[in-house]
C-alpha atoms as a PDB file:
ATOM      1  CA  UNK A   1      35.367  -8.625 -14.787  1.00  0.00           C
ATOM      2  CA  UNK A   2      33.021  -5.915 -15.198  1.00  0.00           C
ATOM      3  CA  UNK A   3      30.544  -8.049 -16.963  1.00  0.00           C
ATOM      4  CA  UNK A   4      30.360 -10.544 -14.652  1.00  0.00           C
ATOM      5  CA  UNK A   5      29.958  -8.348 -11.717  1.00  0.00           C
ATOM      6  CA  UNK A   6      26.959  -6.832 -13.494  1.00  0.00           C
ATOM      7  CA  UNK A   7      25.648  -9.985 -13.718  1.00  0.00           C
ATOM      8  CA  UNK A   8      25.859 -11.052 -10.635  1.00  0.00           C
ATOM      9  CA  UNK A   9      23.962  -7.542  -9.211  1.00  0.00           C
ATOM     10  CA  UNK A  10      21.261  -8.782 -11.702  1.00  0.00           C
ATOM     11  CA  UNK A  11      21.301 -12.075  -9.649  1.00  0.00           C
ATOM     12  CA  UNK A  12      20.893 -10.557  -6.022  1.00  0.00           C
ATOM     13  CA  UNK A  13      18.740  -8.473  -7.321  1.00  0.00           C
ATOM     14  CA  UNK A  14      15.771 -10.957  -7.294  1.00  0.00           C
ATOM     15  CA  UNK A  15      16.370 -13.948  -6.068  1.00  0.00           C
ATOM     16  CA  UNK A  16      16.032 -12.494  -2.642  1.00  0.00           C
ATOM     17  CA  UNK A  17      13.153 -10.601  -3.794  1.00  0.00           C
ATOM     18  CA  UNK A  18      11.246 -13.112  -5.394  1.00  0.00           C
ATOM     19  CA  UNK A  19      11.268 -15.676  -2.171  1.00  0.00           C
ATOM     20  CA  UNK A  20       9.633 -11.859  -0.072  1.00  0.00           C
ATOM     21  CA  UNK A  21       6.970 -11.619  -3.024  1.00  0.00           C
ATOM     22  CA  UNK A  22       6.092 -15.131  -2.493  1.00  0.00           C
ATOM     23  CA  UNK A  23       5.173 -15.028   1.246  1.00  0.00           C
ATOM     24  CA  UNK A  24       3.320 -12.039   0.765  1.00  0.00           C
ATOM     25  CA  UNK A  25       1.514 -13.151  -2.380  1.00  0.00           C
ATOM     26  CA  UNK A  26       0.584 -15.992  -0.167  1.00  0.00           C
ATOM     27  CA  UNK A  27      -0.536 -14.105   2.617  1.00  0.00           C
ATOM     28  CA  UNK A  28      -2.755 -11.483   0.768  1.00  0.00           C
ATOM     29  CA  UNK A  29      -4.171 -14.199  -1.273  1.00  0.00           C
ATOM     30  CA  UNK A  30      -5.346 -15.959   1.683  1.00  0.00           C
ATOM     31  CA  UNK A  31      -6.595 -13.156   3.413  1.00  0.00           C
ATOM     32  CA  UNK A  32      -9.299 -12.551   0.222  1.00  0.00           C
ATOM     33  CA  UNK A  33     -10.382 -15.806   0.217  1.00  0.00           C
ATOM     34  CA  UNK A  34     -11.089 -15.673   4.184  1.00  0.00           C
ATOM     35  CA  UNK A  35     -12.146 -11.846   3.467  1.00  0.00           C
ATOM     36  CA  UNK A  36     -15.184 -13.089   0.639  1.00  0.00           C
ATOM     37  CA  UNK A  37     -15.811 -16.211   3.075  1.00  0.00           C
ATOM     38  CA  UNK A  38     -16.680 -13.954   6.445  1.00  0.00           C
ATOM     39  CA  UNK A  39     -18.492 -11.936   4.279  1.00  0.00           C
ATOM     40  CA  UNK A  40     -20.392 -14.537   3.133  1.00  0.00           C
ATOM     41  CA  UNK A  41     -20.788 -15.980   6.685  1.00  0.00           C
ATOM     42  CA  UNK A  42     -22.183 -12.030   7.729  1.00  0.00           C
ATOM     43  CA  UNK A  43     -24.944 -11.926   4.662  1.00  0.00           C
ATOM     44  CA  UNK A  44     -25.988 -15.381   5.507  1.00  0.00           C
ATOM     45  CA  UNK A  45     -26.569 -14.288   9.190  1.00  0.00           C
ATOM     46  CA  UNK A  46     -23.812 -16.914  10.648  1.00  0.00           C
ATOM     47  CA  UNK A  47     -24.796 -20.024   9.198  1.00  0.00           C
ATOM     48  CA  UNK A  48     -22.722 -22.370  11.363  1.00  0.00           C
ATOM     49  CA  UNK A  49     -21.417 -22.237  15.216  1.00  0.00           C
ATOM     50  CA  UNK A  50     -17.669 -20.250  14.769  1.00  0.00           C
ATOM     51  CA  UNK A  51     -18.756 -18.676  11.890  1.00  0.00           C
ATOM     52  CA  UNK A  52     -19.444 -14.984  13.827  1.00  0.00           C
ATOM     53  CA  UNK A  53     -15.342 -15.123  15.070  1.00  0.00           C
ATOM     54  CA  UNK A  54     -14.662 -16.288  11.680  1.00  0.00           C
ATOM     55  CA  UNK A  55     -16.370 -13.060  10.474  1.00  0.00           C
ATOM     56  CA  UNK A  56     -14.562 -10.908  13.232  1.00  0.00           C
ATOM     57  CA  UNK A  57     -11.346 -12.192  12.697  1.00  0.00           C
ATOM     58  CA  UNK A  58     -11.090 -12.316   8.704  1.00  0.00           C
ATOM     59  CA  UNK A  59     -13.911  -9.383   7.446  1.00  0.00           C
ATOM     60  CA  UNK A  60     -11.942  -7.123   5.194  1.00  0.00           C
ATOM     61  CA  UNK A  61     -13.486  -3.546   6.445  1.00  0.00           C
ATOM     62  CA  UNK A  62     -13.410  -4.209  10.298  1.00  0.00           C
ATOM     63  CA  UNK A  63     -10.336  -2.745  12.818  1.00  0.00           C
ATOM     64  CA  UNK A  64      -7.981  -4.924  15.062  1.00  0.00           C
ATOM     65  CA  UNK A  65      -8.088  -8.032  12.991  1.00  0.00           C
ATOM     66  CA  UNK A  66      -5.893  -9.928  11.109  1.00  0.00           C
ATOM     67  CA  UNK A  67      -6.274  -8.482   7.617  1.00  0.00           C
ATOM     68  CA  UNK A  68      -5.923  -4.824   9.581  1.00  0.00           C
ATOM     69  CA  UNK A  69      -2.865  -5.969  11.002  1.00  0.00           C
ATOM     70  CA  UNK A  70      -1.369  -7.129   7.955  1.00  0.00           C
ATOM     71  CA  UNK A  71      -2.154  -4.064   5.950  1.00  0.00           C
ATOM     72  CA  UNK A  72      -0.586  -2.193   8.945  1.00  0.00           C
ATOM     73  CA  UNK A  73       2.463  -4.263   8.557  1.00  0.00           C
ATOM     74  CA  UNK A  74       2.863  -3.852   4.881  1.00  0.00           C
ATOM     75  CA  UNK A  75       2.776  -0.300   4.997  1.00  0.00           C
ATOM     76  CA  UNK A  76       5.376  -0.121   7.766  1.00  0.00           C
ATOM     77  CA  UNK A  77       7.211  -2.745   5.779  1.00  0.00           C
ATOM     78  CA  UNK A  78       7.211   0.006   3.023  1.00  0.00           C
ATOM     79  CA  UNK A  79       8.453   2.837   5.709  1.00  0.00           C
ATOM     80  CA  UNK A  80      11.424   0.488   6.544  1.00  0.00           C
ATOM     81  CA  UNK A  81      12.295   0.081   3.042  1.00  0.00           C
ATOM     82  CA  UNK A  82      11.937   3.626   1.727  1.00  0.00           C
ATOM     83  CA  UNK A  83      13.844   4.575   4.987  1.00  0.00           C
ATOM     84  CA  UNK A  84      16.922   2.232   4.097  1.00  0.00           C
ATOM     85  CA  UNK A  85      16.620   4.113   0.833  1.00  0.00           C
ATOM     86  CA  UNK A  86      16.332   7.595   2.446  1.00  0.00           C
ATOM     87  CA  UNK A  87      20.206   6.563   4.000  1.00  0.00           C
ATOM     88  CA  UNK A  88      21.819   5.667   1.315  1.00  0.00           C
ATOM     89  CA  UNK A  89      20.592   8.126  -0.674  1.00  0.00           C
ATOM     90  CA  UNK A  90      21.841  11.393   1.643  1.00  0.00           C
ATOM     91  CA  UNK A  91      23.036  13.950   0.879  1.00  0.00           C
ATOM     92  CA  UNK A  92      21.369  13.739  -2.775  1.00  0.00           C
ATOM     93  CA  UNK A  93      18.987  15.802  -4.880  1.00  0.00           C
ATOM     94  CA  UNK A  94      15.947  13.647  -3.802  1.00  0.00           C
ATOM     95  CA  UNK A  95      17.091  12.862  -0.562  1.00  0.00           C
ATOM     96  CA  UNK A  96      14.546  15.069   1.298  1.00  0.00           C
ATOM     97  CA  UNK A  97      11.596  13.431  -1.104  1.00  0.00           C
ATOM     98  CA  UNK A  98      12.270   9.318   0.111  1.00  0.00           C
ATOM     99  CA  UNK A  99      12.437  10.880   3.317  1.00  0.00           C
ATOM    100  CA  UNK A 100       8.831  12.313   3.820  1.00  0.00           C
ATOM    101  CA  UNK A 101       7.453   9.296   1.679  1.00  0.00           C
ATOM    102  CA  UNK A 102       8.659   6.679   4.537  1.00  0.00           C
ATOM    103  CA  UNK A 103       6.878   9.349   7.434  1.00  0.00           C
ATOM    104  CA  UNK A 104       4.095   9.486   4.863  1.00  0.00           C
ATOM    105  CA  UNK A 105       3.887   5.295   4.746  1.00  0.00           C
ATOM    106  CA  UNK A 106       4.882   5.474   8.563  1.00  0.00           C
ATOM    107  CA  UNK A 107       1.149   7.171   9.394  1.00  0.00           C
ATOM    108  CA  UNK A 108      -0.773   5.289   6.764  1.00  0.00           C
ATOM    109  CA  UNK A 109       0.614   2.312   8.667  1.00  0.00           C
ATOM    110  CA  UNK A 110      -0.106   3.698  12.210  1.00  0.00           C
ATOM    111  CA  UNK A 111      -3.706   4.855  10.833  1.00  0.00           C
ATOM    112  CA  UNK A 112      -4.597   1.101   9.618  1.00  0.00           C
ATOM    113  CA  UNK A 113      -4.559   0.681  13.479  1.00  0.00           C
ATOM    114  CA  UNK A 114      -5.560   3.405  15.027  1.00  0.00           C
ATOM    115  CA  UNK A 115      -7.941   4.162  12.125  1.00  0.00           C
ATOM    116  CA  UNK A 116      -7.185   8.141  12.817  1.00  0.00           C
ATOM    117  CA  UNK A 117      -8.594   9.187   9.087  1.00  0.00           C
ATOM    118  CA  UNK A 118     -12.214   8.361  10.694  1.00  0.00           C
ATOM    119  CA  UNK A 119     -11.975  11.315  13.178  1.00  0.00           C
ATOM    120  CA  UNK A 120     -12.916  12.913  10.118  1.00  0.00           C
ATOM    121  CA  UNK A 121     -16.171  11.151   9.017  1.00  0.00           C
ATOM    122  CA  UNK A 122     -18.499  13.862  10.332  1.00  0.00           C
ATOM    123  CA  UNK A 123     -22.477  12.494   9.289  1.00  0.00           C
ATOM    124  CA  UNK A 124     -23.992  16.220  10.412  1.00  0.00           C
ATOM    125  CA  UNK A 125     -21.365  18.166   7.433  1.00  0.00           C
ATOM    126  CA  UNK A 126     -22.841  15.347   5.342  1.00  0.00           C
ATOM    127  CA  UNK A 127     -26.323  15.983   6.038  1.00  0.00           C
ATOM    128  CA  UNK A 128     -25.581  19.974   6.318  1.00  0.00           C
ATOM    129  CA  UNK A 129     -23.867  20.575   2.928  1.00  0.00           C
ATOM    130  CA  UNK A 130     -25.813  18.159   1.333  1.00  0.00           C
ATOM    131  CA  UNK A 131     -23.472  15.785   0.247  1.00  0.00           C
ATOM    132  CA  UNK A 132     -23.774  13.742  -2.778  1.00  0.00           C
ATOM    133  CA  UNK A 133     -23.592  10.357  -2.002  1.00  0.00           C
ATOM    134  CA  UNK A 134     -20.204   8.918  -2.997  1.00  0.00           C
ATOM    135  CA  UNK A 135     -19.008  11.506   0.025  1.00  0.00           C
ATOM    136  CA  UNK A 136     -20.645   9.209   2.611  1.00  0.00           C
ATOM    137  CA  UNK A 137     -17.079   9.051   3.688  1.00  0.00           C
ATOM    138  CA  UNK A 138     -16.437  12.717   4.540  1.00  0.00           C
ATOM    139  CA  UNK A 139     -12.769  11.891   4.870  1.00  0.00           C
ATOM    140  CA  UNK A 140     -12.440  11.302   1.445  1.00  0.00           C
ATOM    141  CA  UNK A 141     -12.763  15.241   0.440  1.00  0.00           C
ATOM    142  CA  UNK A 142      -9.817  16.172   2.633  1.00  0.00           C
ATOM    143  CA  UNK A 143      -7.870  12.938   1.034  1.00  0.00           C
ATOM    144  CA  UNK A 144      -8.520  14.073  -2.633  1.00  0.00           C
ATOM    145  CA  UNK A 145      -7.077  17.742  -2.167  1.00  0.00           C
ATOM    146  CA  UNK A 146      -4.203  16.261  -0.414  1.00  0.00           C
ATOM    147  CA  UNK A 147      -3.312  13.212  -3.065  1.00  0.00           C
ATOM    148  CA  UNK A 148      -3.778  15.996  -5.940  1.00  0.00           C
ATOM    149  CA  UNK A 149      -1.414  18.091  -4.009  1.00  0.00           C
ATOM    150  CA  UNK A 150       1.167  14.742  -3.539  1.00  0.00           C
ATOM    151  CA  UNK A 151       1.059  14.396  -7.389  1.00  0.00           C
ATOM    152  CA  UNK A 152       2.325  17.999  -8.465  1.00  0.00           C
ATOM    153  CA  UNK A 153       4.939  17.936  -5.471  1.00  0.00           C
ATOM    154  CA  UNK A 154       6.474  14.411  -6.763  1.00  0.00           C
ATOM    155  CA  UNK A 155       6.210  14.470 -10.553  1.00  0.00           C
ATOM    156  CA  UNK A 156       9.210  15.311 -10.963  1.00  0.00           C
ATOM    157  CA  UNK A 157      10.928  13.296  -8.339  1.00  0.00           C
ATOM    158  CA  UNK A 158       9.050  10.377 -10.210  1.00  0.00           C
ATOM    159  CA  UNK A 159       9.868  10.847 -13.544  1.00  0.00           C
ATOM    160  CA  UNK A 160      13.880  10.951 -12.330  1.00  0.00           C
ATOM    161  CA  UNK A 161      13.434   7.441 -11.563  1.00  0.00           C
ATOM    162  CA  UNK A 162      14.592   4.861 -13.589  1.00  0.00           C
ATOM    163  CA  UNK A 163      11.940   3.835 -16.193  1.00  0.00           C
ATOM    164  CA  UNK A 164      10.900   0.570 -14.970  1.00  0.00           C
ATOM    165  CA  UNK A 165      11.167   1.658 -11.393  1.00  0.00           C
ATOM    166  CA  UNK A 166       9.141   4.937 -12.325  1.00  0.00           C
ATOM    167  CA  UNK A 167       6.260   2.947 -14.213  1.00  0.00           C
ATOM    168  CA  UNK A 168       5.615   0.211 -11.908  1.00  0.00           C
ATOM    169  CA  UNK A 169       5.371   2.996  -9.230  1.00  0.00           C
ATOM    170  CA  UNK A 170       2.788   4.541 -11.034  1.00  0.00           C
ATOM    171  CA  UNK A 171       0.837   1.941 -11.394  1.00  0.00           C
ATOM    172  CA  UNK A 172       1.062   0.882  -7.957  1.00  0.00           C
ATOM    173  CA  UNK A 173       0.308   4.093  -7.140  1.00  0.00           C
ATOM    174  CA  UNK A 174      -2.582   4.160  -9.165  1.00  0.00           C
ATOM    175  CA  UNK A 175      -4.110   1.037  -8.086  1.00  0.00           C
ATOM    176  CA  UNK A 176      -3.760   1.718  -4.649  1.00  0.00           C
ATOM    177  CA  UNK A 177      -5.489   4.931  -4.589  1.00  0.00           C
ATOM    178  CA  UNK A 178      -8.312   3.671  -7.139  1.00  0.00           C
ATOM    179  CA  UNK A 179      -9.478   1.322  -4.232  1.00  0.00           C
ATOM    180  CA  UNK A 180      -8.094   3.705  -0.930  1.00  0.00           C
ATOM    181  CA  UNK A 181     -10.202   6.702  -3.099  1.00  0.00           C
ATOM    182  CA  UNK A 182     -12.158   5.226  -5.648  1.00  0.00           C
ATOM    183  CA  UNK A 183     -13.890   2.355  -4.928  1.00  0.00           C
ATOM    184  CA  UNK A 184     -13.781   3.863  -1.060  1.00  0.00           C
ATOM    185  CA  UNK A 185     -16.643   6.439  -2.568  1.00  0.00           C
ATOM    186  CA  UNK A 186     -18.627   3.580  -4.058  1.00  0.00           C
ATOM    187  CA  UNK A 187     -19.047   1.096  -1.262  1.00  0.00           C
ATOM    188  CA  UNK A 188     -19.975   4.635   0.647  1.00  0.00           C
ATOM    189  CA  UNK A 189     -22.694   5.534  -1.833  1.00  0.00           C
ATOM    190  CA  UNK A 190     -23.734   1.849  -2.055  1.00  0.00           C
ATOM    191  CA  UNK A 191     -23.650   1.472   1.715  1.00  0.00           C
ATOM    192  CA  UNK A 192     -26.311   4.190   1.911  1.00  0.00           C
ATOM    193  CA  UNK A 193     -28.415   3.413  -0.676  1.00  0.00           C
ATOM    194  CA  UNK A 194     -28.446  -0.650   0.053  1.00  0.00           C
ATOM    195  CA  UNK A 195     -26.815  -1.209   3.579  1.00  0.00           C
ATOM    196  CA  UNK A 196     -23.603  -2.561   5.009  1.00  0.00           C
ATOM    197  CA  UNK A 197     -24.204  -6.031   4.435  1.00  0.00           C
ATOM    198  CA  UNK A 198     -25.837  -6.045   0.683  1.00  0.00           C
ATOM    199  CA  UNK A 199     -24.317  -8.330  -1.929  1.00  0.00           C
ATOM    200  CA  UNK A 200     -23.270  -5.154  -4.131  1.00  0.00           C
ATOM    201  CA  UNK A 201     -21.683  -2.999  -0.805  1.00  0.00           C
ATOM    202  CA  UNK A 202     -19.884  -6.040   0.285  1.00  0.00           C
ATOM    203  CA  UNK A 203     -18.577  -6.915  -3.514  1.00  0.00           C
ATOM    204  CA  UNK A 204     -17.498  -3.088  -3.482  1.00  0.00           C
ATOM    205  CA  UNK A 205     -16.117  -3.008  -0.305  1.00  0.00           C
ATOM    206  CA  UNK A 206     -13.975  -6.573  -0.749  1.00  0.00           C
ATOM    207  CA  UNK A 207     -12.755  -5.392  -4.241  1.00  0.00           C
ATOM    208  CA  UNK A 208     -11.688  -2.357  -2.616  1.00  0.00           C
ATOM    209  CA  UNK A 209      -9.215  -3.981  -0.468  1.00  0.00           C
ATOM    210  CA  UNK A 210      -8.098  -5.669  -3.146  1.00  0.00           C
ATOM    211  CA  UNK A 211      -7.077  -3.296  -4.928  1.00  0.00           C
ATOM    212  CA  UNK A 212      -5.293  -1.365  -2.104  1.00  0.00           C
ATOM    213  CA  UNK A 213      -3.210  -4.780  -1.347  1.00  0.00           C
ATOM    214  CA  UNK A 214      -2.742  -4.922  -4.601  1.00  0.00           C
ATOM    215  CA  UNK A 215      -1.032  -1.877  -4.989  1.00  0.00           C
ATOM    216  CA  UNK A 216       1.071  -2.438  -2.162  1.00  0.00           C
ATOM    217  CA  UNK A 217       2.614  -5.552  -3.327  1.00  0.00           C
ATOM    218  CA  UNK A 218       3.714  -4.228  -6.335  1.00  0.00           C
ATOM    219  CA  UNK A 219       4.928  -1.099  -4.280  1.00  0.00           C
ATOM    220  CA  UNK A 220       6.648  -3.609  -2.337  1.00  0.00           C
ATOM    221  CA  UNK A 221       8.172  -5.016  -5.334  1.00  0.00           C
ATOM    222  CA  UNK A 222       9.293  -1.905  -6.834  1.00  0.00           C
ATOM    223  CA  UNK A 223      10.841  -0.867  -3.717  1.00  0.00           C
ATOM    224  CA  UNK A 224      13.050  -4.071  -2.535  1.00  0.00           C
ATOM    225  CA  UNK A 225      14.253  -3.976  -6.230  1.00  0.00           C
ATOM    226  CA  UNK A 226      15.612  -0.620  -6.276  1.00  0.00           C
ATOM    227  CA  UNK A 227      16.640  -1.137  -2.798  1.00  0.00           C
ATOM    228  CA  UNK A 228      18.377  -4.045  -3.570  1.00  0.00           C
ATOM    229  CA  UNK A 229      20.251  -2.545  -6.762  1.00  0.00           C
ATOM    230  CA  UNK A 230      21.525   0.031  -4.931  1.00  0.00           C
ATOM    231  CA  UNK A 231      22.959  -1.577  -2.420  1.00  0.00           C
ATOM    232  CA  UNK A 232      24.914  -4.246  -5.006  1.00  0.00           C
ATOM    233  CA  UNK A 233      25.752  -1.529  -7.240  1.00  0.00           C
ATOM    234  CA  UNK A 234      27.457   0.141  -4.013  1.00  0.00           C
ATOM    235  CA  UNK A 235      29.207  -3.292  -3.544  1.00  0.00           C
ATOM    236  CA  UNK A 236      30.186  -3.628  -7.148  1.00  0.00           C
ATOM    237  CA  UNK A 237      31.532  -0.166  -7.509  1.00  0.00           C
ATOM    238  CA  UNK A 238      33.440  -1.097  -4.146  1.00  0.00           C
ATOM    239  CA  UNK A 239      34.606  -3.952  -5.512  1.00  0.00           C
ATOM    240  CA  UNK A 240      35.659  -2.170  -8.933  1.00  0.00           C
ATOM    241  CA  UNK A 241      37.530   0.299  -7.497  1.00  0.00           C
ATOM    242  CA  UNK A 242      39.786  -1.099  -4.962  1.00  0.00           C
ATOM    243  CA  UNK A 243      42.022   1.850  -5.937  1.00  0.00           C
ATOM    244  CA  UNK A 244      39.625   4.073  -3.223  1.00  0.00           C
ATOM    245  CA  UNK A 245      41.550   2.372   0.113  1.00  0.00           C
ATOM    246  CA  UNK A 246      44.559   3.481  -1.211  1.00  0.00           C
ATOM    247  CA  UNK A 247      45.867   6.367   1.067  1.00  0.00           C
END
């Protein structure tokens, strides 16, 4: 009986899961094929009539568009999920740790829209301290000390995770901030030295948001599947222990 209740977490597990990934495969697929085409359209100086909303609608590094709104989305889809973890996880060890990681994907969410990171892009401390290029994004400083800081706090938090959970984490982790970070400092440095709308900036800036959707989908993926177990294997131990209503 065991067994078979096993298997059938294993089940729920991913076929729900899977059918998510999917759509928002789709969708972030999509999105970098419009993403390289308004680029395109931009370098080419708007080839065609409807090409220019094409642009404003689909470039990848604009505000209050559609790929903005979906990133915004995915990282409040990633709030909602670590906050159904945060509540069934209470009154645990880690509790405390899912709970600041859905306020921390709540304001990266709320900042995709409201963009509040570039309050601290400040060109005169650029110009004043002499900044080496791949700081063209002043914001980026602040953002370093901070993500180091994130690292130490959760390492161990991480490593209690199960060992698939805890890997692909990482290495959503990791891809996400190569291209938030990363590739952030290169299209800054390559914005400066070539412009906005060079071949090489706009390659840097596009793979950039690749990687940070990326990252998010397999954050995504880690998280509904933990999610997801826990809740069956609350169900299963339930159902294994009807002993428990007894009075």
């Amino acid at each position: 009986m065991q067994n078979m209740a096993v298997r059938q977490v294993e089940l729920s597990v991913y076929t729900p899961v899977k059918r998510v990934m999917r759509i928002f495969i789709t969708i972030v697929l999509c999105l970098i094929v419009a993403g390289v085409l308004s680029s395109g359209f931009r370098i080419l100086e708007y080839p065609f009539p409807g090409s220019k909303w094409f642009h404003k609608m689909f470039d990848l590094d604009s505000e209050y568009n559609i790929p903005a709104w979906y990133s915004s989305f995915s990282l409040l889809f990633c709030a909602g999920s670590l906050g159904a973890i945060t509540a069934i996880k209470k009154g645990e060890h880690y509790h405390a740790y899912w709970k600041i990681l859905a306020f921390i994907f709540l304001f990266l969410g709320l900042d995709e829209v409201f963009s509040f990171h570039e309050a601290l892009i400040i060109p005169s401390l650029r110009k004043s301290l002499k900044l080496n290029p791949l700081f063209y994004h002043t914001w980026v400083i602040p953002a370093i000390a901070l993500v180091s800081f994130f690292i130490f706090k959760y390492w161990k938090f991480v490593m209690h995770l199960p060992k698939r959970t805890r890997v692909l984490m990482m290495l959503a982790g990791g891809i996400y901030i190569t291209g938030a970070l990363g590739l952030e400092m290169i299209s800054g440095a390559l914005r400066q030295d070539f412009g906005r709308w060079s071949v090489i900036t706009q390659t840097a800036i596009i793979s950039e948001e690749i990687f940070e959707m990326t990252g998010i989908l397999i954050f995504i993926y880690v998280l509904l599947t933990y999610l997801t177990s826990l809740v069956d294997q609350l169900r299963m131990n339930f159902q294994l222990t009807p002993e428990a209503l007894k009075p």
